[in-house]
Every structure is written in C-alpha cells, then in structure tokens.
Protein backbone atom coordinates (compact mmCIF):
# COMPACT_ATOMS: atom_id res chain seq x y z
CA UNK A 1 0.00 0.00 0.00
CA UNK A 2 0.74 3.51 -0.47
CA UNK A 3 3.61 4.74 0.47
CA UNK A 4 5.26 1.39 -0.02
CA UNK A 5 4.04 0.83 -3.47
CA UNK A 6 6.92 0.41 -6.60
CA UNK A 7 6.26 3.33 -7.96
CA UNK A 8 7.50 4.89 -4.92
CA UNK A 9 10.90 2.45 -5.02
CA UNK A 10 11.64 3.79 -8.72
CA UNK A 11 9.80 1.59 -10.89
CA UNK A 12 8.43 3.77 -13.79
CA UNK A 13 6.03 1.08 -14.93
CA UNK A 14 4.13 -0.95 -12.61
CA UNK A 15 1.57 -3.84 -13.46
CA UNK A 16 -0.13 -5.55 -10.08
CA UNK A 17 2.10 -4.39 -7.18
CA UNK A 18 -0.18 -4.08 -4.38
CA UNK A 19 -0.90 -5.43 -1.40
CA UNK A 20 -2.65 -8.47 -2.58
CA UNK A 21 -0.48 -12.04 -1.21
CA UNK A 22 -2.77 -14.08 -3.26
CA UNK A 23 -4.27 -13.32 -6.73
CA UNK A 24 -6.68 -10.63 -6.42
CA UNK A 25 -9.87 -11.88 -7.01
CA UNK A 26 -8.76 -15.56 -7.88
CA UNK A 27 -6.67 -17.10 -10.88
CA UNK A 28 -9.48 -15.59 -13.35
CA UNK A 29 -10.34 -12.86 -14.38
CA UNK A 30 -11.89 -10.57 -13.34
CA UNK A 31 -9.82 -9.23 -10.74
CA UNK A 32 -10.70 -7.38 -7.73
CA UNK A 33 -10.87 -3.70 -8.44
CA UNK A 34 -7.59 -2.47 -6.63
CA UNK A 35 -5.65 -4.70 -7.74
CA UNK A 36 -4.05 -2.66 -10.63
CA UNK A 37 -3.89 -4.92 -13.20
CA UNK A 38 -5.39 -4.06 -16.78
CA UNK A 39 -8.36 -5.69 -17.61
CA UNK A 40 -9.12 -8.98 -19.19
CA UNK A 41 -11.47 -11.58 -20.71
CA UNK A 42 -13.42 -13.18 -18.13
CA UNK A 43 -11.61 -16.52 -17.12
CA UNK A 44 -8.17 -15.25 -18.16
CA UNK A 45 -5.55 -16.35 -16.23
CA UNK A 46 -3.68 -13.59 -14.24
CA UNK A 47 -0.27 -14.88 -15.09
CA UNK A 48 -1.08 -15.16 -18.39
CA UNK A 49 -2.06 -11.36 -18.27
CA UNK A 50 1.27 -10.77 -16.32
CA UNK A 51 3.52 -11.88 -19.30
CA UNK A 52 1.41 -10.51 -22.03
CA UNK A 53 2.01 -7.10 -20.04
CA UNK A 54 5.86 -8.11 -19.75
CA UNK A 55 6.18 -8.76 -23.46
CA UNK A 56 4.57 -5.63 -24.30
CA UNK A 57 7.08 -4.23 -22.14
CA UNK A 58 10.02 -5.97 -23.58
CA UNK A 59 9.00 -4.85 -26.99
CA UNK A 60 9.08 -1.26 -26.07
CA UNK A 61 12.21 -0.97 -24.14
CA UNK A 62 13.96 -3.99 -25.66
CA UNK A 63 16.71 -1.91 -27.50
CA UNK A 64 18.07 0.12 -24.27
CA UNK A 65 18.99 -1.42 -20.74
CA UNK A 66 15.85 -1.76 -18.82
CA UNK A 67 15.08 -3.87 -15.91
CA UNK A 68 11.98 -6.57 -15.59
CA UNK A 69 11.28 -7.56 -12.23
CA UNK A 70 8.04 -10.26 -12.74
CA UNK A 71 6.59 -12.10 -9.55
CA UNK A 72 4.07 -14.74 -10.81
CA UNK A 73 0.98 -15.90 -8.67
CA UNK A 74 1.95 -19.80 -9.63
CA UNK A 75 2.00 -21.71 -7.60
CA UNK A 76 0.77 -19.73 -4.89
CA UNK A 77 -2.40 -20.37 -2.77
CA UNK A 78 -4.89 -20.95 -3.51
CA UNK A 79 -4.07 -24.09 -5.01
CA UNK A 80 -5.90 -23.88 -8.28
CA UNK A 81 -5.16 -24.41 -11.86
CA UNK A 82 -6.84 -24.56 -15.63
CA UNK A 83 -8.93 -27.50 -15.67
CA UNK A 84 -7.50 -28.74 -18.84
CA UNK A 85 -4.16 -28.57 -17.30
CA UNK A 86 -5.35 -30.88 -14.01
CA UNK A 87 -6.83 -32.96 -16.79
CA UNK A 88 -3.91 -33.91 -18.14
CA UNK A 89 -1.95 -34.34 -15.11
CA UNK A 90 -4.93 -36.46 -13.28
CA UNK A 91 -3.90 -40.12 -14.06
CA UNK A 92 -0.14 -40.03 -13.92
CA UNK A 93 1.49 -41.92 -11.76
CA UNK A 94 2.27 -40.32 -7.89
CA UNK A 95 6.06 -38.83 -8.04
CA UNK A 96 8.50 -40.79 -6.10
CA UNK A 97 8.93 -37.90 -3.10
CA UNK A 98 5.42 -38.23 -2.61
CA UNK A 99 4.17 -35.27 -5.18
CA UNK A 100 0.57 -36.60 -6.56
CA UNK A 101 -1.32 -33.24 -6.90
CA UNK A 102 -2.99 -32.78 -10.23
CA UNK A 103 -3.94 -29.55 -9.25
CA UNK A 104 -0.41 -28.15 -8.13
CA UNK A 105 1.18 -29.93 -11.06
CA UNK A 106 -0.89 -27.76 -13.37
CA UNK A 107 0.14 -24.65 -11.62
CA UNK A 108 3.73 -25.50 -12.44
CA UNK A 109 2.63 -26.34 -15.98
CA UNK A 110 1.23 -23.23 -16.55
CA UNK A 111 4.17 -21.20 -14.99
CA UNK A 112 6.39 -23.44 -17.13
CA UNK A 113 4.58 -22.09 -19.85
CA UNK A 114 4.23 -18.66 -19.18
CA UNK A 115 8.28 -18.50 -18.43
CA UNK A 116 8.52 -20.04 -21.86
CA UNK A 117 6.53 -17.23 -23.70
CA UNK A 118 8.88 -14.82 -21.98
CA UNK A 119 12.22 -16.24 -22.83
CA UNK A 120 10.86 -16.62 -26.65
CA UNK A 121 10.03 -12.90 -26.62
CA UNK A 122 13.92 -11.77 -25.52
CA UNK A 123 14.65 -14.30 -28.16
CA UNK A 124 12.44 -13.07 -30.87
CA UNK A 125 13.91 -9.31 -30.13
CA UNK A 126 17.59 -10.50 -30.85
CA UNK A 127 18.97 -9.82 -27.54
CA UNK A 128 18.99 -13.28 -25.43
CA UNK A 129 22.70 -13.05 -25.35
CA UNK A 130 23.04 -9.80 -23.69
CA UNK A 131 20.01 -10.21 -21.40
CA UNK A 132 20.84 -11.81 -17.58
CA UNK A 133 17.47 -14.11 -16.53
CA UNK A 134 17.34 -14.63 -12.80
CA UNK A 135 14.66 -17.71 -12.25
CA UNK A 136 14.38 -17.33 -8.39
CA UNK A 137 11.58 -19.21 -5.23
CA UNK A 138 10.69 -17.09 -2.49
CA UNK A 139 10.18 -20.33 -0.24
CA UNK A 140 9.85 -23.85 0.19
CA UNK A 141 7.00 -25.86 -0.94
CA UNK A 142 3.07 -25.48 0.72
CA UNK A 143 3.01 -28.28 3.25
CA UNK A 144 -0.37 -27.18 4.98
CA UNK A 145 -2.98 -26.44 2.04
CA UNK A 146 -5.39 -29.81 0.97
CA UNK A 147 -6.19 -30.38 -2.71
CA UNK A 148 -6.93 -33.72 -4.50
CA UNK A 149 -7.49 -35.58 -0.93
CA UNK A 150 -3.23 -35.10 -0.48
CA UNK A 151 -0.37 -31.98 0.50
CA UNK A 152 -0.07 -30.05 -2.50
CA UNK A 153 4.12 -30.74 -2.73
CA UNK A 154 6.91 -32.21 -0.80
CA UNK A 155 10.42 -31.14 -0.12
CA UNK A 156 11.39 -34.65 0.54
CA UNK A 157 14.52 -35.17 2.09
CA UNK A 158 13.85 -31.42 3.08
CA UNK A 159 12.09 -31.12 6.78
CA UNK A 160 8.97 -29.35 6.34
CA UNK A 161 8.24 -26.49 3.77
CA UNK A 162 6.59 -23.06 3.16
CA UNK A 163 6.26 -20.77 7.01
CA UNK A 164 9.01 -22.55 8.19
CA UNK A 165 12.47 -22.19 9.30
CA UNK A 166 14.31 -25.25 8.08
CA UNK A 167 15.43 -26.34 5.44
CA UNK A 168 12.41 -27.35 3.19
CA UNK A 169 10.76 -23.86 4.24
CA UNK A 170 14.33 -21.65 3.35
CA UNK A 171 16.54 -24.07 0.77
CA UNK A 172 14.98 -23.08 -2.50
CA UNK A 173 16.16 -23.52 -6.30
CA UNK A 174 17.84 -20.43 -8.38
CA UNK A 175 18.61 -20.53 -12.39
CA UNK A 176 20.73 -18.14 -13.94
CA UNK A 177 20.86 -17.63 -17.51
CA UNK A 178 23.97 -15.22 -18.41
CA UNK A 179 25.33 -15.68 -21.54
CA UNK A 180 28.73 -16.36 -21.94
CA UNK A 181 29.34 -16.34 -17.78
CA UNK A 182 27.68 -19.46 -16.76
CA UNK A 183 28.41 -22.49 -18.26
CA UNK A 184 24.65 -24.10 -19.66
CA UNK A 185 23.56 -27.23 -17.39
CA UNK A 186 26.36 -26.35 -14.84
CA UNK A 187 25.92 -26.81 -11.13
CA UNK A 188 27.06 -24.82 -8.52
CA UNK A 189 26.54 -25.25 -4.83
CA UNK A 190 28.00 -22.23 -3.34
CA UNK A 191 25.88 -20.43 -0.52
CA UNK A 192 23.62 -18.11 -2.13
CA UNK A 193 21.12 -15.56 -0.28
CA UNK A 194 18.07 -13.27 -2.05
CA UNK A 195 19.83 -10.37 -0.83
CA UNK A 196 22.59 -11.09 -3.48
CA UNK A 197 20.10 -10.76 -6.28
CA UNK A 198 20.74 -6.95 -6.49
CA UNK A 199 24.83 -6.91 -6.20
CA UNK A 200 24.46 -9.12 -8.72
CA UNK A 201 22.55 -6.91 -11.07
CA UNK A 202 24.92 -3.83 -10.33
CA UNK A 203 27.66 -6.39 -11.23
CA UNK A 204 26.02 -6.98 -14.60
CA UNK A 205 25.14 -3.50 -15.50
CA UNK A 206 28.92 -2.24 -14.96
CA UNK A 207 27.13 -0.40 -11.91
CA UNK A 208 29.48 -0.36 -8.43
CA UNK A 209 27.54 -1.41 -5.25
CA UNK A 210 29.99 1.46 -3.11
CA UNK A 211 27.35 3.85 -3.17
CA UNK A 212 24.54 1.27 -1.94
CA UNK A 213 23.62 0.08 1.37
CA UNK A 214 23.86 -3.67 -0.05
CA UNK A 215 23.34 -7.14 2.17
CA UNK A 216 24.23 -9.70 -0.05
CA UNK A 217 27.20 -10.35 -2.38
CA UNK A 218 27.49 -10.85 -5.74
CA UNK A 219 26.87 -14.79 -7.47
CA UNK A 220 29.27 -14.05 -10.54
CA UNK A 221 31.78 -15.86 -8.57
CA UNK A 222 29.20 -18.86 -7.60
CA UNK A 223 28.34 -18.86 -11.22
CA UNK A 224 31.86 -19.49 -12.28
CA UNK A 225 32.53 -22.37 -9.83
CA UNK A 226 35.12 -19.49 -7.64
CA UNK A 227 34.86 -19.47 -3.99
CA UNK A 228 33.68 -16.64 -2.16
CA UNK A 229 34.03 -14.83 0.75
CA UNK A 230 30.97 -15.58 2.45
CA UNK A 231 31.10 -16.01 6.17
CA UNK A 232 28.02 -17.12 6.88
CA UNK A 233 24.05 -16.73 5.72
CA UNK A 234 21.00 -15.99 8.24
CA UNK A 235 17.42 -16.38 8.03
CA UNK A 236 15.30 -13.93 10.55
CA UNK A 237 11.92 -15.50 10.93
CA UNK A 238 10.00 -14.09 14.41
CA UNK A 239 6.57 -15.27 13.41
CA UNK A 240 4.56 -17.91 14.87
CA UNK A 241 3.09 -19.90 12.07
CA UNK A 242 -0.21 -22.15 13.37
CA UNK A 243 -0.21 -23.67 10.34
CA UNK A 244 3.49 -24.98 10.07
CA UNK A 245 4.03 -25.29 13.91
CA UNK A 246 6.78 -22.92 13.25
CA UNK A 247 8.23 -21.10 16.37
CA UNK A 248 9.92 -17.75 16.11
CA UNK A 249 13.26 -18.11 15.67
CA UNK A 250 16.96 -16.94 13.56
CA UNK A 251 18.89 -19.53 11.66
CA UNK A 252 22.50 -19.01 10.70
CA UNK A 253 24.42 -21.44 7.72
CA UNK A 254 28.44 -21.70 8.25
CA UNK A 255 29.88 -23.98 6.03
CA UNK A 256 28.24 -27.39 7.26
CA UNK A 257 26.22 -26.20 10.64
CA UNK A 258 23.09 -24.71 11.33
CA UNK A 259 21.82 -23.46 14.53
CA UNK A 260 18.63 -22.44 14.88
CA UNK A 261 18.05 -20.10 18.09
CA UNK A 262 14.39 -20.49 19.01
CA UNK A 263 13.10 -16.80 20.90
CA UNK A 264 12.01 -17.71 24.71
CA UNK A 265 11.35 -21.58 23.69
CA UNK A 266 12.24 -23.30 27.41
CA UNK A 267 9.92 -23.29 29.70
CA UNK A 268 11.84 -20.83 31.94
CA UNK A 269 11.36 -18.21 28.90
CA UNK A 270 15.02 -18.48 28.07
CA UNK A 271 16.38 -19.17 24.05
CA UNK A 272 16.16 -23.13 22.76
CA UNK A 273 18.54 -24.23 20.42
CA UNK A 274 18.75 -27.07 17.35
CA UNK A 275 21.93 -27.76 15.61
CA UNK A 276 22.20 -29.43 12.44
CA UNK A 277 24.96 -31.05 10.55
CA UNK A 278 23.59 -30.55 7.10
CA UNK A 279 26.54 -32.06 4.88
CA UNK A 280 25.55 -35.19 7.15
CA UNK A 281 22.18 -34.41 7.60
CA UNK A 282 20.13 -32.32 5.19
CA UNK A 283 17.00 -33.80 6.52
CA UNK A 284 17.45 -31.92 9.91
CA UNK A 285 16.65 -34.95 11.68
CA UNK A 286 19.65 -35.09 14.31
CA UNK A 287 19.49 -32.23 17.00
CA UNK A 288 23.78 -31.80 17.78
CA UNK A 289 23.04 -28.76 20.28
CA UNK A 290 23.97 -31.13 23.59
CA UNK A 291 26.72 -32.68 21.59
CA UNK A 292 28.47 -29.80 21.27
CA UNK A 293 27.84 -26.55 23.16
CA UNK A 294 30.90 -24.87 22.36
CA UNK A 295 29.62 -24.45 18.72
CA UNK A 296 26.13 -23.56 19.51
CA UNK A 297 27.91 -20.72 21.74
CA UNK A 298 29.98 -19.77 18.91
CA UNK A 299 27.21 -19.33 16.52
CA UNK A 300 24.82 -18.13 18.93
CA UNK A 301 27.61 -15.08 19.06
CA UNK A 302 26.88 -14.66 15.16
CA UNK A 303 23.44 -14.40 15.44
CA UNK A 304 23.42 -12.05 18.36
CA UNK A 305 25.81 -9.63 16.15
CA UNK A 306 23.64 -10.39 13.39
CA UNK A 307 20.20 -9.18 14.90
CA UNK A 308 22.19 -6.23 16.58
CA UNK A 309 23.57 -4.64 13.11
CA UNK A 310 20.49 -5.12 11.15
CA UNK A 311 18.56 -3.62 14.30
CA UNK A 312 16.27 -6.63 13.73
CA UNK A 313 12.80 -7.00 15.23
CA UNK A 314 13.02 -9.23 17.86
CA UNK A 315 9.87 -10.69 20.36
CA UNK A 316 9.84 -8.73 23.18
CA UNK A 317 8.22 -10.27 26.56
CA UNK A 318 4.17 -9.91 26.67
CA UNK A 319 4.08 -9.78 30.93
CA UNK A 320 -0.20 -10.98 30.64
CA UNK A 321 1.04 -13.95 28.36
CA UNK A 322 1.30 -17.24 29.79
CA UNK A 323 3.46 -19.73 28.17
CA UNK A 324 2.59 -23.19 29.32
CA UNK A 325 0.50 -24.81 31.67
CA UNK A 326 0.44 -28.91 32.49
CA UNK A 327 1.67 -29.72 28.95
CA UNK A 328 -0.79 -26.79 27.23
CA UNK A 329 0.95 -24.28 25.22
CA UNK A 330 -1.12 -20.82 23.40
CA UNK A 331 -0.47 -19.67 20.10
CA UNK A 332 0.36 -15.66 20.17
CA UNK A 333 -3.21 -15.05 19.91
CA UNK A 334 -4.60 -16.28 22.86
CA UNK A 335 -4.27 -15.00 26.83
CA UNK A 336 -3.70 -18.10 29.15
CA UNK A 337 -3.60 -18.19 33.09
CA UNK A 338 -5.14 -20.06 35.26
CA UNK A 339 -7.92 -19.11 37.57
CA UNK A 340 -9.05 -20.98 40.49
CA UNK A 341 -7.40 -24.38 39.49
CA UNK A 342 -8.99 -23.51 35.70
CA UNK A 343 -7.90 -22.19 32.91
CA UNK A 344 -8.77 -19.46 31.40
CA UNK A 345 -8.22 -18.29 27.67
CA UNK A 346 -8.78 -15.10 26.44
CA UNK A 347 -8.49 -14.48 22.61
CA UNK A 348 -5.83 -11.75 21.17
CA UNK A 349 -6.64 -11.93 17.17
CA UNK A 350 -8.69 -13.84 14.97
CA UNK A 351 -7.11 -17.43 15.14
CA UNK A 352 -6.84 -18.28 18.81
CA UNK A 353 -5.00 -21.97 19.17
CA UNK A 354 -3.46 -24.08 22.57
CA UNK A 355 -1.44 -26.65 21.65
CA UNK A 356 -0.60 -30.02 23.83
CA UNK A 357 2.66 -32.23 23.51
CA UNK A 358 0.77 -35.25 24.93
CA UNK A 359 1.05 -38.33 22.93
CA UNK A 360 -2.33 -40.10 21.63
CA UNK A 361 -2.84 -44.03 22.27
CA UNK A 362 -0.53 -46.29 19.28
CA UNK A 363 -3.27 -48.96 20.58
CA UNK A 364 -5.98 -49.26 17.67
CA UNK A 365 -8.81 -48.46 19.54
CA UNK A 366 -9.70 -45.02 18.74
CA UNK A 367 -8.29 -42.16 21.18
CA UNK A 368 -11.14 -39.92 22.79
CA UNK A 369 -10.40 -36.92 23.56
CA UNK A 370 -12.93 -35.31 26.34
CA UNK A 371 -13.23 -31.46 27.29
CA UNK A 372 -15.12 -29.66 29.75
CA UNK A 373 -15.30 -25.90 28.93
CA UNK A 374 -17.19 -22.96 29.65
CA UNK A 375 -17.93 -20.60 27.23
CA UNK A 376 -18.76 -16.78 26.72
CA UNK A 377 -17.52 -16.58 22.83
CA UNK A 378 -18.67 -17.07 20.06
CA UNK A 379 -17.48 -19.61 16.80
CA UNK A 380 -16.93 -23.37 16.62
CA UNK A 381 -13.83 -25.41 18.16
CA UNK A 382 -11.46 -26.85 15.72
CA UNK A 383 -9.19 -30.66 17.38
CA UNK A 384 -6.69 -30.60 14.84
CA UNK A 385 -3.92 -33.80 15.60
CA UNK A 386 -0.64 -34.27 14.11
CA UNK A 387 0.80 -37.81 12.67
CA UNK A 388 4.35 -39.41 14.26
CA UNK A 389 7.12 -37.10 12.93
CA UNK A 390 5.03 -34.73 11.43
CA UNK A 391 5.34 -31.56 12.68
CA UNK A 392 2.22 -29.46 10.53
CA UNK A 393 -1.83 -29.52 11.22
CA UNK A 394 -3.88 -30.39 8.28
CA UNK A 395 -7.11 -30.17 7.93
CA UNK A 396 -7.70 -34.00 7.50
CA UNK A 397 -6.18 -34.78 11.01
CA UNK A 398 -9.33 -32.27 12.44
CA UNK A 399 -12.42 -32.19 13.78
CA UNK A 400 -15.05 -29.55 14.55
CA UNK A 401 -17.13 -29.39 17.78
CA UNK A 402 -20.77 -27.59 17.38
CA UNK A 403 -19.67 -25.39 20.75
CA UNK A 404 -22.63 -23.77 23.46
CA UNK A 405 -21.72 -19.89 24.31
CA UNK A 406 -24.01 -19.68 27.36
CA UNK A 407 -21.75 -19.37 30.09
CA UNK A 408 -22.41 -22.73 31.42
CA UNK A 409 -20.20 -25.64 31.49
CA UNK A 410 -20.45 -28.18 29.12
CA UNK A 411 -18.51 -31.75 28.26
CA UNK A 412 -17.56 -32.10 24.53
CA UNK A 413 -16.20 -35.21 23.49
C-alpha cells in the first residue's frame, strides 16, 4: 500500500504491485478492483495477463537497458489451476517424493509455460545473449494447504516447507541464464542468499555497489565455480506460524552447521537451540546442540551480532502472556492463566490456538479426547492432531465441535 508501493521504489512502470499475497480476485479474471492490473477476458488467467504485459514491455524498451522484475501468482495459494491442465496431469502416476497433486502440477505447468513465452520474446527481439534471466523461489514448498485428498508438494529429504524455518521452508532452487558467464547445465553449490540478487545486477550493469547500502554479495563468482568470501548466511523469521508449527526463531548457515536459536522456547522463557549437521544431515533430523555446546555458543555469538547490526525485530516479553501450563501451550493469539485451578483463555486476534505435547494411544482403539469448557464466545472449536514425525496440522487430522456460548459448562467429546 501507499507509500510502499513500486512506484514509490523507482519503478516507472508498474503492473499488479499491491498489497494483494494471493491473486486478487482468484486465478481468473476478473480481478478485484484495486488490484491494478489491466483488464481482461473473463476466465483469463492472471499470469497469463502478467507476461502478455511483460512482453509488451520488452518490446518497447527492448533496444536500451531496462530492468523486468516479474513475480508470478503460480503456484501460490490458492491451489488452483486450468482445468485442462489438471486434466492432463490427473492419471499419472504419484512422483516418487510423494508429489501426486494434479492440481499443483498444473500450476507449475502453466508457470512453465508462461516462463517459456517470456524467454521466446527476448529471443524473438535478438537480444537473449546480452540479457541476464534470474529464475528465483521465495520459499519452500506449501506443506499445509489440501487439494486432491493429499499436501499439495513435498520437499522430501527437506524437513517441512513453506512458514518454516528449516530447510524445506528456506533451501529453494535459483537458475541463472547469463550468456557467456555461466556455463549451460552447470551446477554450482556455493551459498547463495536473495539479498545477493541486487549486487548481482549492479555487477552486470557495470554499476558499483559502493554507493549502496547492499546485504548480499554478488553470485558471478558462484556462477563461475570461484569461492567466495561468504562467512556465513541468516534467516530472521519471528513469526509464529499455526499452520506450520513454526516457532519464532533466527537460523545461521556456516559452512556445514546450522543453529537455529528459538526466541524464549524453554519453559523458563530463556532461548532453545537445534543444531544441524547438514553435509551429514540435510534432513534436519539429528538435534547436535547437547553434543556440542561450544559451537552452539559460537554461533549463537553470530546471530546475536547479526540481529544487533540489522537492528532486527526481535519478540519482546508480553508480561499478561502465559506460556505453558500442564503440557498446554497458546499460540500468540490467545491470553492463558489459570484461575481458580482452571484455565482461562482469552483471545488476542482472529485465530486463537493451545497446543498439547501429549502423545495419543498407538493402541488401535480409537483415542477420545474429552473437554469440559465454559464458554462466553462465540465460533466453533477446531481438534486438529498431528501424525508421528510430522510436525504441521492439516485439515484432515481435524475435527469440529458444534460449541454452546451460554456461560455454562459443558462436556464435549
């Protein structure tokens, strides 16, 4: 929103660019009124519009150095495709990582597509070989949306995906196309960050980063199999994330560790800490903190100099919040303390959630799960439960209660 939109960040043309994290509207057209996209046949598909807008631009600034920066909807929530794309993607056989969505296989169709249509127009005004292409993800796979009675991806050996802080939320694929710099069908597996996205354009553009505030570092040297100078690379994600379970927490990547530091995690409100050997253990399925504290205290150090340069948001102690009581834990939307050998909830936003670490029966009888609860709200109560080393809700593992908001205590079960 205004004043944060790209017009305001020195973009002189602008297509979309507003505040909108899903399509605006849905897939097709038409699209909600603000969302400042030109308009279209009904049922058009908004990344189609996106690239007909980009090739339009290409084709007008195509003989002078210009700069396209195009975010695509696909494969973004909601997870929803053209029908004749599911259709062709509905009897194939289940991918070996577990991928079986029709649905979210389309969406990468299409996006396959419209990338196609883009790279033919740069080839079709004679300047591929001079024109850098950046093909970059914002974040790991969805691993909390339903469609087609399944998770619409996996980031298999990855742990988890999209909201989260390891790996399958934050390891993510980049292609560079740069003619006559990288080598075609070349691999390299330096340490690369989205903050070196713009050093790297400077780099290209004969441009030097001196006068710039600049975070990252360039890839030219990734791209041509060089070492760098990289120390290390950190992820800052404070946000509780229902959906993903995630806590908030900063990562930090030195060569083959990864601690994660976990904001007031104990019990006693102090930091908790994960370390991963991810040469050894990509998966993040090892927890090395207890194995070697001289490490996690050396990287701790890093992050603590990394949140204090960047003057990073950090969560800051809420004194009416109550953390955990007999194995229950709130989400940061919900008031707990107990009253009178009760407890008492009081709601703080719109998705209020406690959370308990006790186990349910292995035995094959099913579990039952009884509540007595008083109520002056308003709204149903969601049970979600989560499988053996899974650590999401989805909303097959869930069951809604029809809940009484009279003030007088009832048993649900």
């Amino acid at each position: 929103r205004d004043p944060y939109i790209p017009e305001n960040q020195g973009f002189d043309i602008v297509v979309w660019g507003r505040q909108h994290p899903n399509p605006p509207g849905g897939y097709f057209a038409p699209f909600s009124a603000d969302s400042n996209l030109p308009s279209a046949e009904i049922g058009k598909h908004i990344d189609d519009v996106l690239v007909d807008e980009a090739i339009s631009f290409i084709k007008a600034n195509g003989t002078q150095p210009f700069l396209l920066n195009l975010w695509f909807f696909g494969v973004h929530a909601p997870i929803t495709a053209k029908e004749s794309l599911i259709e062709r993607f509905r009897d194939k056989p289940p991918g070996s990582n577990g991928q079986s969505s029709p649905t979210m296989a389309a969406m990468i169709a299409s996006l396959d597509s419209s990338i196609g249509r883009l790279l033919e127009s740069v080839e079709a005004q004679g300047i591929s070989e001079e024109t850098v292409v950046i093909f970059y993800s914002d974040n790991g796979g969805n691993m909390y949306n339903f469609v087609d009675n399944t998770l619409p991806t996996s980031n298999r050996p990855l742990r988890q995906g999209k909201g989260s802080i390891y790996e399958g939320g934050t390891r993510v694929p980049c292609i560079v196309r740069w003619h006559g710099l990288a080598k075609p069908g070349s691999v390299s597996k330096a340490l690369i960050n989205s903050t070196d996205i713009f050093p790297t354009i400077l780099e290209a553009a004969g441009i030097s980063s001196e006068r710039y505030q600049v975070d990252g570092m360039s890839m030219v040297k990734a791209m041509t199999n060089e070492s760098g100078s990289r120390e290390a690379i950190f992820c800052h994600f404070p946000h509780t994330i229902v959906a993903t379970a995630n806590r908030p927490a900063t990562s930090v990547r030195t060569n083959h560790w990864k601690l994660i530091r976990f904001f007031n995690d104990n019990t006693d409100g102090s930091h908790r800490y994960e370390l991963y050997n991810l040469t050894k253990d990509p998966s993040e399925v090892f927890d090395l903190a207890s194995n070697y504290p001289e490490i996690v205290e050396q990287l701790d150090d890093m992050i603590e100099n990394f949140l204090t340069s960047t003057n990073a948001l950090v969560p800051i102690s809420n004194p009416e919040y109550f953390a955990r009581d007999n194995g229950w834990e709130g989400n940061n939307q919900v008031i707990m303390r107990r009253i009178q050998g009760k407890l008492e909830l009081r709601s703080n936003g719109d998705s209020p959630m406690i959370i308990s670490n006790h186990s349910l029966a292995t035995a094959k009888e099913p579990n039952e799960l009884k509540i007595e609860m008083t109520s002056n709200s308003q709204g149903n109560t969601r049970v979600f439960w989560t499988d053996h080393g899974s650590d999401a809700f989805t909303e097959e593992n869930s069951l809604e209660i029809m809940t009484r908001h009279n003030g007088i205590s009832q048993v649900y079960s």
